[in-house]
N, C-alpha and C. Protein backbone atom coordinates (compact mmCIF):
# COMPACT_ATOMS: atom_id res chain seq x y z
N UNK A 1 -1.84 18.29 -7.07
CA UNK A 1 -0.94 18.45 -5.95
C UNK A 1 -1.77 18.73 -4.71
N UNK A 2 -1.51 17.94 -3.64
CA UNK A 2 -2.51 17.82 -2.44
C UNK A 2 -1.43 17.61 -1.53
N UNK A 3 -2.02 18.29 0.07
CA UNK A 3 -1.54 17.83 1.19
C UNK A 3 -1.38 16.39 1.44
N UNK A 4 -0.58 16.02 1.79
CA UNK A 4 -0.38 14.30 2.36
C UNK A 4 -1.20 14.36 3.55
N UNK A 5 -2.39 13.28 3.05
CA UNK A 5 -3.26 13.07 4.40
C UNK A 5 -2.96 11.85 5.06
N UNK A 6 -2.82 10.60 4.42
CA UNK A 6 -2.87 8.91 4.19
C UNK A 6 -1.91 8.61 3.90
N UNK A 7 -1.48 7.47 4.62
CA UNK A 7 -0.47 6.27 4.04
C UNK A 7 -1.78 5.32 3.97
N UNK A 8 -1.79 4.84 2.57
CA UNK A 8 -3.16 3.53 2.22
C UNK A 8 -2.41 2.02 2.05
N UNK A 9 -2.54 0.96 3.27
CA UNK A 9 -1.81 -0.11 3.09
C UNK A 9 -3.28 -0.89 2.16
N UNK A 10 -2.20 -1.53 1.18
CA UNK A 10 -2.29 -2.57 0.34
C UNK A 10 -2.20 -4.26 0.37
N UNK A 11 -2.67 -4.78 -0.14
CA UNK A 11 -2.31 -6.57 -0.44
C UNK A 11 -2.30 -6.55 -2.29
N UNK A 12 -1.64 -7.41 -2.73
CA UNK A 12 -1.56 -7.66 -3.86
C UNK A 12 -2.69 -8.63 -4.63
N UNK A 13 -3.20 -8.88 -3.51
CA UNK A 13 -4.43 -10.03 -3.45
C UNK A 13 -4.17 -11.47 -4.34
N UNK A 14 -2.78 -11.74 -3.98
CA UNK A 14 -2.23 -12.89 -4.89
C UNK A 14 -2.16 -13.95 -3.73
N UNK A 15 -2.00 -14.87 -3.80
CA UNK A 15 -1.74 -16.05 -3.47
C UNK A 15 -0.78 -16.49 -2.11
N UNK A 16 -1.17 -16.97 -0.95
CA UNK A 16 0.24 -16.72 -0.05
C UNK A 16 1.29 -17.46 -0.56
N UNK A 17 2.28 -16.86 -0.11
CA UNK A 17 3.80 -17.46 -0.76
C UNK A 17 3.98 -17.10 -1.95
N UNK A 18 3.29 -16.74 -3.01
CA UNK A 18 3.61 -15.73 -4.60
C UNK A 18 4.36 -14.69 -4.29
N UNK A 19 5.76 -14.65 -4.63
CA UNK A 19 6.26 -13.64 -4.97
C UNK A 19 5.64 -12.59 -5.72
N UNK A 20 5.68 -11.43 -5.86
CA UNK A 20 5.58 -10.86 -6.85
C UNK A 20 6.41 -9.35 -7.29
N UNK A 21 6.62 -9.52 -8.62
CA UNK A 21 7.92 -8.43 -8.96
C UNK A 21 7.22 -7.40 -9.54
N UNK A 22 8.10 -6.03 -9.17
CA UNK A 22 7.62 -4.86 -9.52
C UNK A 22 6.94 -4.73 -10.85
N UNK A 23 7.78 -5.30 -11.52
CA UNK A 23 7.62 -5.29 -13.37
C UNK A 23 5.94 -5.99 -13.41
N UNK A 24 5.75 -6.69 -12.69
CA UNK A 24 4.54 -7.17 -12.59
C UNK A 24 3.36 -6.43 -12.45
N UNK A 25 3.40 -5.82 -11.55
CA UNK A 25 2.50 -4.99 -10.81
C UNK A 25 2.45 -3.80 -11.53
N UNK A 26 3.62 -2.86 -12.47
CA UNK A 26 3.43 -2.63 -13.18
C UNK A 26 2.76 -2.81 -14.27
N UNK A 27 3.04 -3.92 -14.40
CA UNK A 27 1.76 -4.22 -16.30
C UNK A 27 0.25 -4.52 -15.64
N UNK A 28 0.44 -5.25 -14.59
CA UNK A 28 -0.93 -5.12 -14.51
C UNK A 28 -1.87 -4.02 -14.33
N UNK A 29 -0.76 -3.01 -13.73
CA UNK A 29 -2.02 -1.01 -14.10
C UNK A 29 -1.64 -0.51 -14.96
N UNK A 30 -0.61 -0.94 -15.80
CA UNK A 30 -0.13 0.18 -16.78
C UNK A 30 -0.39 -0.17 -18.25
N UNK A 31 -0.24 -1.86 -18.88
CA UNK A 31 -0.90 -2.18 -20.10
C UNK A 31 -2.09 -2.44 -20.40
N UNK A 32 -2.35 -1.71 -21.63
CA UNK A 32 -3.70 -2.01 -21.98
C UNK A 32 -4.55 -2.88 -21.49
N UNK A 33 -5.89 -2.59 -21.36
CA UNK A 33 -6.42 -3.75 -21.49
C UNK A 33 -6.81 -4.36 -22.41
N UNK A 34 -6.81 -5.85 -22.29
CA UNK A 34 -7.16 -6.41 -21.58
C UNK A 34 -6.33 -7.02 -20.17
N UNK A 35 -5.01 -7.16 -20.86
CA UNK A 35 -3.49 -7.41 -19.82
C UNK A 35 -3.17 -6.61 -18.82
N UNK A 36 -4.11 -5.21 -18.78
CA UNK A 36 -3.77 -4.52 -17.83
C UNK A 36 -5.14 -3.69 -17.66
N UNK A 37 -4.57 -2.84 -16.64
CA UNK A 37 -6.03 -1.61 -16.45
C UNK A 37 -5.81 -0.19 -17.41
N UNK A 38 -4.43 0.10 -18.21
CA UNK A 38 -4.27 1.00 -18.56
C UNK A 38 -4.22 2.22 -18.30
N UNK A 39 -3.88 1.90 -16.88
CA UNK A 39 -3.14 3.26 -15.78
C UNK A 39 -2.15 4.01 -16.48
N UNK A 40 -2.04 5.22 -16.14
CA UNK A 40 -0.98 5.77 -16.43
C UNK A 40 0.08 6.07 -15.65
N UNK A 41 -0.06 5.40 -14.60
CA UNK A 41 0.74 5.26 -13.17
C UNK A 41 0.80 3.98 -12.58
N UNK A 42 1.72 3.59 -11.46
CA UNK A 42 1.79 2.38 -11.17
C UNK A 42 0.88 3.12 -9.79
N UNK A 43 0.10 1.94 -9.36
CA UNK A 43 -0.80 2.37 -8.46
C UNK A 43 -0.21 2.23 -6.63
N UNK A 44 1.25 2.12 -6.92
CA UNK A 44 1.55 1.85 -4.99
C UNK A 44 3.16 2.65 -5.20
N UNK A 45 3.41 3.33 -4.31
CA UNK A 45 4.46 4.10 -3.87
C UNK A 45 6.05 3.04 -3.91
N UNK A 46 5.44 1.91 -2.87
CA UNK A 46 6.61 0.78 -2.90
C UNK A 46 5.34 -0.59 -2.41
N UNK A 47 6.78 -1.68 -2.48
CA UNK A 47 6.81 -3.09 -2.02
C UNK A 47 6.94 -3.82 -1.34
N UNK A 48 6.36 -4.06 -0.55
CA UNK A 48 6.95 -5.28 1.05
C UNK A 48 6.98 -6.77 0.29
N UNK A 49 8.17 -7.31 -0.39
CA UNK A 49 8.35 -8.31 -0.42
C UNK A 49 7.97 -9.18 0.70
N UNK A 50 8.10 -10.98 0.20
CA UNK A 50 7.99 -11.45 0.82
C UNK A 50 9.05 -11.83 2.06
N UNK A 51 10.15 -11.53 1.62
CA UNK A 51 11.60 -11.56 2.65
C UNK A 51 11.22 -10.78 3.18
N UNK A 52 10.26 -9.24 2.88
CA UNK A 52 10.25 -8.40 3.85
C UNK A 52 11.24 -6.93 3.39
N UNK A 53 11.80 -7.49 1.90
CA UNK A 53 12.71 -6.20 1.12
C UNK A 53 11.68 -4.92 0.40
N UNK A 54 12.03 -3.89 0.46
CA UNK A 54 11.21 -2.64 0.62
C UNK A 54 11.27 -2.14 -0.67
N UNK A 55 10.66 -2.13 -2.30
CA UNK A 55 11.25 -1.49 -2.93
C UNK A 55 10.46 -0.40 -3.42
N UNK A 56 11.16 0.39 -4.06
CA UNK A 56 10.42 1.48 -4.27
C UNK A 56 9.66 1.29 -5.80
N UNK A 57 8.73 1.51 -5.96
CA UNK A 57 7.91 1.66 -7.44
C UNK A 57 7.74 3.09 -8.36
N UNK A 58 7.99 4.10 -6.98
CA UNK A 58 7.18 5.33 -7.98
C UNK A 58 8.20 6.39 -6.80
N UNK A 59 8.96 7.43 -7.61
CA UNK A 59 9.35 8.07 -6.62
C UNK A 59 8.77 9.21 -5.50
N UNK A 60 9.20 9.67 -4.62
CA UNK A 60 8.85 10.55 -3.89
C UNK A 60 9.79 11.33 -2.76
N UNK A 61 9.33 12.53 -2.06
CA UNK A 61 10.09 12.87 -1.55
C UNK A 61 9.34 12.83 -0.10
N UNK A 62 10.04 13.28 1.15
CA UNK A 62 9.75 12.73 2.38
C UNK A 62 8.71 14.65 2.60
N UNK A 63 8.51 15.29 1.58
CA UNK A 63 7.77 16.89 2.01
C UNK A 63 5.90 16.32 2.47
N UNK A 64 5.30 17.38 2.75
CA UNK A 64 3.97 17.04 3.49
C UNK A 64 2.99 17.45 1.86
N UNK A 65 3.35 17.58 1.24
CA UNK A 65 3.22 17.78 -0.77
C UNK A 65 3.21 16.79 -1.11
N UNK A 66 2.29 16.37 -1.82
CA UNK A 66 1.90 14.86 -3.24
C UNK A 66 2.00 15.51 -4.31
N UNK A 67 3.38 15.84 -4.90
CA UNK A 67 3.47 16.34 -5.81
C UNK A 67 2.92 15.63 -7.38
N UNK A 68 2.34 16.04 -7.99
CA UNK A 68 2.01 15.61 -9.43
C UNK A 68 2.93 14.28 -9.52
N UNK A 69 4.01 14.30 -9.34
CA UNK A 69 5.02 13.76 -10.11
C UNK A 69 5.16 12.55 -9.21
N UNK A 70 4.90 12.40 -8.03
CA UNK A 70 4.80 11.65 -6.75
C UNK A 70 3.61 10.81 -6.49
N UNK A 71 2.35 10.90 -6.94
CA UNK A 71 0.88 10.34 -7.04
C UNK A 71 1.03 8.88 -7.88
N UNK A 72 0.50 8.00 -7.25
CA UNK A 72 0.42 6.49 -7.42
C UNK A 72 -1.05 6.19 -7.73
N UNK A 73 -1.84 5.26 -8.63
CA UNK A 73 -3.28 5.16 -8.43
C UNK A 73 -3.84 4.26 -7.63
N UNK A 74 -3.50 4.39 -6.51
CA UNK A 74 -4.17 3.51 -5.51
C UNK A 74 -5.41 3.30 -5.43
N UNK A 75 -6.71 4.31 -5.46
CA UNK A 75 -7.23 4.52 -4.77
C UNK A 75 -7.96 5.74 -5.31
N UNK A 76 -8.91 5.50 -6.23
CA UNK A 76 -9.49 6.29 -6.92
C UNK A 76 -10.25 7.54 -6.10
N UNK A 77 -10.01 8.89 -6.30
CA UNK A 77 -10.49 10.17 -5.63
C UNK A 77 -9.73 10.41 -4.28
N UNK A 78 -8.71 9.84 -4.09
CA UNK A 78 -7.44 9.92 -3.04
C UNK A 78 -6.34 10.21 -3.64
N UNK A 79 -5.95 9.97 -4.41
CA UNK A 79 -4.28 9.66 -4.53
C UNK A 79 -3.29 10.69 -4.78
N UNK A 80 -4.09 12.18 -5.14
CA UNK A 80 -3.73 13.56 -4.86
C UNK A 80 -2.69 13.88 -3.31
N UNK A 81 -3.50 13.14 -2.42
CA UNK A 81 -3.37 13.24 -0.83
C UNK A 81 -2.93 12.03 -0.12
N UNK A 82 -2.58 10.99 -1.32
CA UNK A 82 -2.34 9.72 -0.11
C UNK A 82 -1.09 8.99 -0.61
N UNK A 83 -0.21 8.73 -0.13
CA UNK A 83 0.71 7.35 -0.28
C UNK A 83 0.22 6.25 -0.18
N UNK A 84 0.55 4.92 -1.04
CA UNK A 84 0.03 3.50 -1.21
C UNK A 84 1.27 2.45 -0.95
N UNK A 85 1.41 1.83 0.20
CA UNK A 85 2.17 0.83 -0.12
C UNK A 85 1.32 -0.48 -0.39
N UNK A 86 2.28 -1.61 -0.55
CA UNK A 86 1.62 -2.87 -1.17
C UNK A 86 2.54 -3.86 -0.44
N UNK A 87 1.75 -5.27 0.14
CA UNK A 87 2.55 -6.17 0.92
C UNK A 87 1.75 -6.93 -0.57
N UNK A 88 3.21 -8.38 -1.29
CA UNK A 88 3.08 -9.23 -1.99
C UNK A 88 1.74 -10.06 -1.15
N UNK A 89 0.73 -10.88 -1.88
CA UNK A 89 0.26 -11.40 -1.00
C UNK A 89 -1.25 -11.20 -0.71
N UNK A 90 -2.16 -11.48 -0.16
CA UNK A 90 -3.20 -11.20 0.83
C UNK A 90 -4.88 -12.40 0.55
N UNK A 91 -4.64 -13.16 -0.12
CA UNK A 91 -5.61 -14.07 -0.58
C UNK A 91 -4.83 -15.53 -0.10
N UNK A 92 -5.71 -16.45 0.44
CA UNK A 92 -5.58 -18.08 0.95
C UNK A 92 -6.86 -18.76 -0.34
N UNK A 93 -6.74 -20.27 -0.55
CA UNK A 93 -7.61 -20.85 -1.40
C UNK A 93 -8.30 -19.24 -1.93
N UNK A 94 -8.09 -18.73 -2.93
CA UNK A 94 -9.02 -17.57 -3.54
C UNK A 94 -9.58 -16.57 -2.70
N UNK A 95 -9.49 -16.51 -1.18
CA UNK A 95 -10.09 -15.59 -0.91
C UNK A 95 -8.88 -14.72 0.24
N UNK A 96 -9.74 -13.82 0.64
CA UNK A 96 -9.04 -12.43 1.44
C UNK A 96 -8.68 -13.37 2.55
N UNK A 97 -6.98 -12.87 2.90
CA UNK A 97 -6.64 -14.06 4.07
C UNK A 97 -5.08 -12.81 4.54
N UNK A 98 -5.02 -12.81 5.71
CA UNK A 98 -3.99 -12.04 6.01
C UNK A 98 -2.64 -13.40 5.85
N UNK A 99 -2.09 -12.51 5.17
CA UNK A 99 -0.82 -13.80 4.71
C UNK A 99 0.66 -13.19 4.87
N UNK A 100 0.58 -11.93 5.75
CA UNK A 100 2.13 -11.28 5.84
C UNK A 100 2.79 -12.44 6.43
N UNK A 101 4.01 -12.58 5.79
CA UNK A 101 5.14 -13.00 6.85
C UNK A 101 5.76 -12.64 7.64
N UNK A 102 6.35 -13.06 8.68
CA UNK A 102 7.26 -12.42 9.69
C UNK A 102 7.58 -11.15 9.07
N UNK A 103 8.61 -11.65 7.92
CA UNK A 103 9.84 -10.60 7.86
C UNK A 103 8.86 -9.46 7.22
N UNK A 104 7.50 -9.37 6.26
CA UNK A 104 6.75 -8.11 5.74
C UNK A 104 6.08 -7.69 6.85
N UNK A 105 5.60 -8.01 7.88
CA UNK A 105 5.43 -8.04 9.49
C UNK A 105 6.35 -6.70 10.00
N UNK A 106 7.19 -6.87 10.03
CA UNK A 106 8.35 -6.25 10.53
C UNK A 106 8.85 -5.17 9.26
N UNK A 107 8.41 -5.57 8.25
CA UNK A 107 9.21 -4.07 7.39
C UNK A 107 8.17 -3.71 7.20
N UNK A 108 6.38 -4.11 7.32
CA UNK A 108 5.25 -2.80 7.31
C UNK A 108 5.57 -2.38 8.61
N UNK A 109 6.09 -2.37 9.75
CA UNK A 109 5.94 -1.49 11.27
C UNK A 109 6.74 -0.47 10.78
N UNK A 110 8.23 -1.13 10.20
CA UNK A 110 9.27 0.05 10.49
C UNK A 110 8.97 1.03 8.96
N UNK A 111 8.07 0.60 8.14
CA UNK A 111 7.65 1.60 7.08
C UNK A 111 6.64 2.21 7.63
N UNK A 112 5.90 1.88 8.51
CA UNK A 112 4.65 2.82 9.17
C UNK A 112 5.40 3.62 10.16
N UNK A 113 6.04 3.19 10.92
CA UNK A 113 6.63 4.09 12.06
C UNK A 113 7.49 5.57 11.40
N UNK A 114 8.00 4.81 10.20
CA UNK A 114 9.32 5.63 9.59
C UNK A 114 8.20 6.62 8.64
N UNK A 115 6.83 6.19 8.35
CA UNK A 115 5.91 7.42 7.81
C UNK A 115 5.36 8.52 8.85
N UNK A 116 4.77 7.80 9.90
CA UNK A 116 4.55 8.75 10.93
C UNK A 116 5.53 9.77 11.83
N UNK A 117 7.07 9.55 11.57
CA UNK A 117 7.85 10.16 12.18
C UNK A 117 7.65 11.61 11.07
N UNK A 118 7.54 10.96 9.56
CA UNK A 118 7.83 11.93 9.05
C UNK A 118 6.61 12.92 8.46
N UNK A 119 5.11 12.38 8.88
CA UNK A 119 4.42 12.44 8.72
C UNK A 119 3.66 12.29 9.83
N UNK A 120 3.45 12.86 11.33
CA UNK A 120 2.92 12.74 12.37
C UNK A 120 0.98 12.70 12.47
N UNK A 121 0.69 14.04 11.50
CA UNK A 121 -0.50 13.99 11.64
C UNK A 121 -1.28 13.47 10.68
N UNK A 122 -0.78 12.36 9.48
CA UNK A 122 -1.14 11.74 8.34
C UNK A 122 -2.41 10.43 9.49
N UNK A 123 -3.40 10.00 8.83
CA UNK A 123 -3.99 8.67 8.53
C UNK A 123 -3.19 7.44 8.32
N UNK A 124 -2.93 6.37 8.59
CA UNK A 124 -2.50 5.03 8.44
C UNK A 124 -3.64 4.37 8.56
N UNK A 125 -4.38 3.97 7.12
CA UNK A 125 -5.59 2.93 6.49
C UNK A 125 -5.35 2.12 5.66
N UNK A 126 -6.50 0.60 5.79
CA UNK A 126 -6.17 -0.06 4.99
C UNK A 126 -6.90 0.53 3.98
N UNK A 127 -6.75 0.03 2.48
CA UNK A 127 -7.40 0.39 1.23
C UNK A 127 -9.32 0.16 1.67
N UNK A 128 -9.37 -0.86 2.11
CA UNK A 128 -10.73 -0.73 2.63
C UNK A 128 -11.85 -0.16 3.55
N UNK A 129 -10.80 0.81 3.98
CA UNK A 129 -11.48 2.31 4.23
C UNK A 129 -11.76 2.96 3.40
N UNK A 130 -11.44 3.04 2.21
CA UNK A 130 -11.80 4.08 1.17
C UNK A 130 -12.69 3.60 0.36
N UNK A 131 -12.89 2.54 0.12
CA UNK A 131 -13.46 1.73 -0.65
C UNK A 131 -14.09 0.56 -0.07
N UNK A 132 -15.41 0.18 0.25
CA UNK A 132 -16.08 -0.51 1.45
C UNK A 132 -16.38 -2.11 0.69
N UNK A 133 -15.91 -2.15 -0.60
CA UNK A 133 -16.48 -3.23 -1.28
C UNK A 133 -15.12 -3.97 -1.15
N UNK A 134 -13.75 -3.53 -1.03
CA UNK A 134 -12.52 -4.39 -0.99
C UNK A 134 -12.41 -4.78 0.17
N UNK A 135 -11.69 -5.96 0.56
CA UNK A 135 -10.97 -6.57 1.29
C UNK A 135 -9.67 -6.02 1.70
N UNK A 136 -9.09 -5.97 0.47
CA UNK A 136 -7.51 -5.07 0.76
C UNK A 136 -7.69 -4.21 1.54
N UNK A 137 -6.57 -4.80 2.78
CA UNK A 137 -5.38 -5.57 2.26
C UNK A 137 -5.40 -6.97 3.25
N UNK A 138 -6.66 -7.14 3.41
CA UNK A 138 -7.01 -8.57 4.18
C UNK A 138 -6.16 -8.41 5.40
N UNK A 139 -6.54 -7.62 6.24
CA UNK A 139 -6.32 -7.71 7.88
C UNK A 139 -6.48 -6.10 8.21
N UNK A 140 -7.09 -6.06 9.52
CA UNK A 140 -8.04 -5.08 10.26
C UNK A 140 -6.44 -4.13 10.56
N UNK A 141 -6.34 -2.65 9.54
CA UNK A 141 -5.38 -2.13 9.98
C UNK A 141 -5.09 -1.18 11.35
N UNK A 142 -6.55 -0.94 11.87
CA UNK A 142 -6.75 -0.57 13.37
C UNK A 142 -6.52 -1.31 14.27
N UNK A 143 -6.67 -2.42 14.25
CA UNK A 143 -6.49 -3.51 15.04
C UNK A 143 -4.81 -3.72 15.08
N UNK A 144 -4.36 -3.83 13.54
CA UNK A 144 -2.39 -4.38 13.69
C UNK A 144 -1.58 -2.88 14.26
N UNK A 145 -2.69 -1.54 14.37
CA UNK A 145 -1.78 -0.07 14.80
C UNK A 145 -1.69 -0.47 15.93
N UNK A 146 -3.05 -0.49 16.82
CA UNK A 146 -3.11 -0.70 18.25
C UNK A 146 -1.90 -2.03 19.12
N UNK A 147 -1.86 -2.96 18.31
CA UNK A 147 -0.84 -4.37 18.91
C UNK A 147 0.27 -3.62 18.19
N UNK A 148 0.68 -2.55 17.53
CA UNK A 148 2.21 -2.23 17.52
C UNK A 148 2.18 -1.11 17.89
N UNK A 149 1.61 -0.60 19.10
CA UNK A 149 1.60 0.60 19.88
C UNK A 149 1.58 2.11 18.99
N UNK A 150 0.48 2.15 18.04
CA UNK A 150 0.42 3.15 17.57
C UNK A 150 -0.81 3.83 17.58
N UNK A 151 -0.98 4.77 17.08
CA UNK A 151 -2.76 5.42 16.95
C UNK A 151 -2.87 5.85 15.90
N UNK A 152 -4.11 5.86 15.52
CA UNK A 152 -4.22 6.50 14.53
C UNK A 152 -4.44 8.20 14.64
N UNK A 153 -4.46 8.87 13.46
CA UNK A 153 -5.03 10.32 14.08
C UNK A 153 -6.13 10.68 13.28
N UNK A 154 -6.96 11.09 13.96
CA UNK A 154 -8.60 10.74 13.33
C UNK A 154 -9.12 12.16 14.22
């Protein structure tokens, strides 16, 4: 149980235009391997479909507490302190390619805005701040705060 420091944006690093369903993303951290990583958690809070529909994966409550029960594995030696969302998506021909659509465009702002209201002095990073060898979530998340009039707090 840790202070909420981070909201950690995600890519699914799938394919542009691949849907992909919760149940999915589930097995891939939660069954064994080889079919999975054998998480004992699903590793992202919620979902930015590709319509841009928001769903939730793992529950939580809106307190400044990462309660035990609230922790996602995003993000190995964080996830005590951080929320993870995930946009479907983030790879072109095999590689790292920013591939949001409009409508996940528009439901990551109003999920970032709607974290920082409730969460003012939290971090908003991509996963590749924490981890310098990923791509995720394939686009510069300092760069998309600043063009939607936000800051970070650093």
């Amino acid at each position: 149980m840790g202070q909420l420091k981070r909201l950690v944006i995600h890519c699914t690093a799938t394919p542009e235009g691949r849907e992909v369903t919760a149940e999915k993303i589930r097995r891939w951290h939660m069954d064994p391997p080889p079919a999975g990583r054998g998480w004992s958690r699903v590793g992202y809070s919620d979902l930015i479909h590709l319509d841009g529909h928001i769903e939730r994966l793992q529950d939580y409550d809106e307190d400044h507490v990462v309660d035990n029960w609230e922790i996602t594995n995003g993000a190995a030696g964080y996830n005590s302190t951080s929320r993870h969302v995930v946009y479907a998506g983030g790879t072109r021909h095999g590689q790292p390619f920013d591939t949001r659509t409009p409508a996940q465009m528009l439901a990551l702002k109003f999920y970032v805005e709607r974290f920082r209201l409730f969460h003012p002095d939290a971090e908003i990073i991509g996963h590749n701040w924490l981890n310098k060898s990923k791509a995720c979530p394939s686009f510069n998340v300092e760069t998309w705060l600043g063009a939607i009039g936000l800051q970070n707090r650093r």
